[in-house]
Protein backbone atom coordinates (compact mmCIF):
# COMPACT_ATOMS: atom_id res chain seq x y z
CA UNK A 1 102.75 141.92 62.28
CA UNK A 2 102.64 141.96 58.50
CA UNK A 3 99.97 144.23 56.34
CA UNK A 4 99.07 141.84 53.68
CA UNK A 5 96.30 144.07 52.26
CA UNK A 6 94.73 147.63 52.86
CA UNK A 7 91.55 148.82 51.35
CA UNK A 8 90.36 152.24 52.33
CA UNK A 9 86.79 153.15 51.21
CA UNK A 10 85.66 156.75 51.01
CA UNK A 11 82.14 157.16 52.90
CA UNK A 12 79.50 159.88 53.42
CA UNK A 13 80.24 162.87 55.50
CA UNK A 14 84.32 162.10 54.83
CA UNK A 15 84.97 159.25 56.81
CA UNK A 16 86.69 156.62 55.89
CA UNK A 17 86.30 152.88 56.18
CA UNK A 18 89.74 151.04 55.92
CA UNK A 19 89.81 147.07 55.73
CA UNK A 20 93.07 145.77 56.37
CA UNK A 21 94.57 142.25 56.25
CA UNK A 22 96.99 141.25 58.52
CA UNK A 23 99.17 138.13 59.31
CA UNK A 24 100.20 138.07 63.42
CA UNK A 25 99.34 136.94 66.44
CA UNK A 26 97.73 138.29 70.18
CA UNK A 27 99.83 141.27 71.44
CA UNK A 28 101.14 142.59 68.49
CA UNK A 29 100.82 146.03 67.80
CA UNK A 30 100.92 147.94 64.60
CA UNK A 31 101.47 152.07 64.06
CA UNK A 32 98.43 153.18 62.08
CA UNK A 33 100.34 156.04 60.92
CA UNK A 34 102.95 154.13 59.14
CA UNK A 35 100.14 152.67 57.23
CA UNK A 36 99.32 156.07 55.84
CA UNK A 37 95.87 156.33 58.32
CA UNK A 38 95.62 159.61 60.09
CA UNK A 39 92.88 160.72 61.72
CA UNK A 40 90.44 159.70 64.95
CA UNK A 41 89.43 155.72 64.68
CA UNK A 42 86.01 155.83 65.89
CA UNK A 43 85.47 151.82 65.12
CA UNK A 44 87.72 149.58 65.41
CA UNK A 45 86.91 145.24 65.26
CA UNK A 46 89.38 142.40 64.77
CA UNK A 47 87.77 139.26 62.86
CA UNK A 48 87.20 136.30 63.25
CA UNK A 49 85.69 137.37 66.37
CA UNK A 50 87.54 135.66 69.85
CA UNK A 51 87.56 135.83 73.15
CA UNK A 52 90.10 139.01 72.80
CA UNK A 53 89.26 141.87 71.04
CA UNK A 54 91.56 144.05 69.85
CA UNK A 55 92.94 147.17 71.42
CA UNK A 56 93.29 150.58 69.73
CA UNK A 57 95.11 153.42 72.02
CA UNK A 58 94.81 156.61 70.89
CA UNK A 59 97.60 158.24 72.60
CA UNK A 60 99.76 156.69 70.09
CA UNK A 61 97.37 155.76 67.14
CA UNK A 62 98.16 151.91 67.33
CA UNK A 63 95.94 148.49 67.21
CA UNK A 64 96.82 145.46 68.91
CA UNK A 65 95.53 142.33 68.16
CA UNK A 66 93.59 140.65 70.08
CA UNK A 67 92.81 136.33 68.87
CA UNK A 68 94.93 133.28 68.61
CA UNK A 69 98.48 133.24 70.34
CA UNK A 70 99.37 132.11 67.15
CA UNK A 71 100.17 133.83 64.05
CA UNK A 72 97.20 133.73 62.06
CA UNK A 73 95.96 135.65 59.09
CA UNK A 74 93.16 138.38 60.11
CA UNK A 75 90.99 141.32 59.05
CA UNK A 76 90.46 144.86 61.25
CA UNK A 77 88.07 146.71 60.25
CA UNK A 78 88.45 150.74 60.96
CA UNK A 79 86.52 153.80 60.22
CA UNK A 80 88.55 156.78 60.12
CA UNK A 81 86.95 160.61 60.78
């Protein structure tokens, strides 16, 4: 999976709403820590909305993506206590 873009946006109450682009395909999985977010995900979506969602695991702070079996260009949305 490649990051193609990452926008973090500072909210109320110090969460923090990160929009990331991505370019990769079902099963992949990518280390949210490496992308410089810490911290308890507490939503998590994968768009364009499929049949397969994406799948965050906290025990080792990683999203895989859900979608195509194809690579494809996509955009998770996080927010980030």
């Amino acid at each position: 999976m490649k990051v193609i873009d990452k926008m973090p946006y500072q909210l109320k109450k110090g969460n923090i709403f990160v929009v990331l682009e991505v370019k990769g395909k079902k099963g992949e999985k990518m280390n949210l820590v490496e992308q410089g977010i810490k911290g308890e995900v507490i939503f998590f979506h994968e768009a364009p909305k499929t049949m397969h969602n994406c799948v965050y695991s906290s025990d080792n702070n990683t999203i895989e993506l859900g979608g195509a079996e194809m690579e494809t260009e996509r955009t998770i949305y996080l927010v980030v206590c």
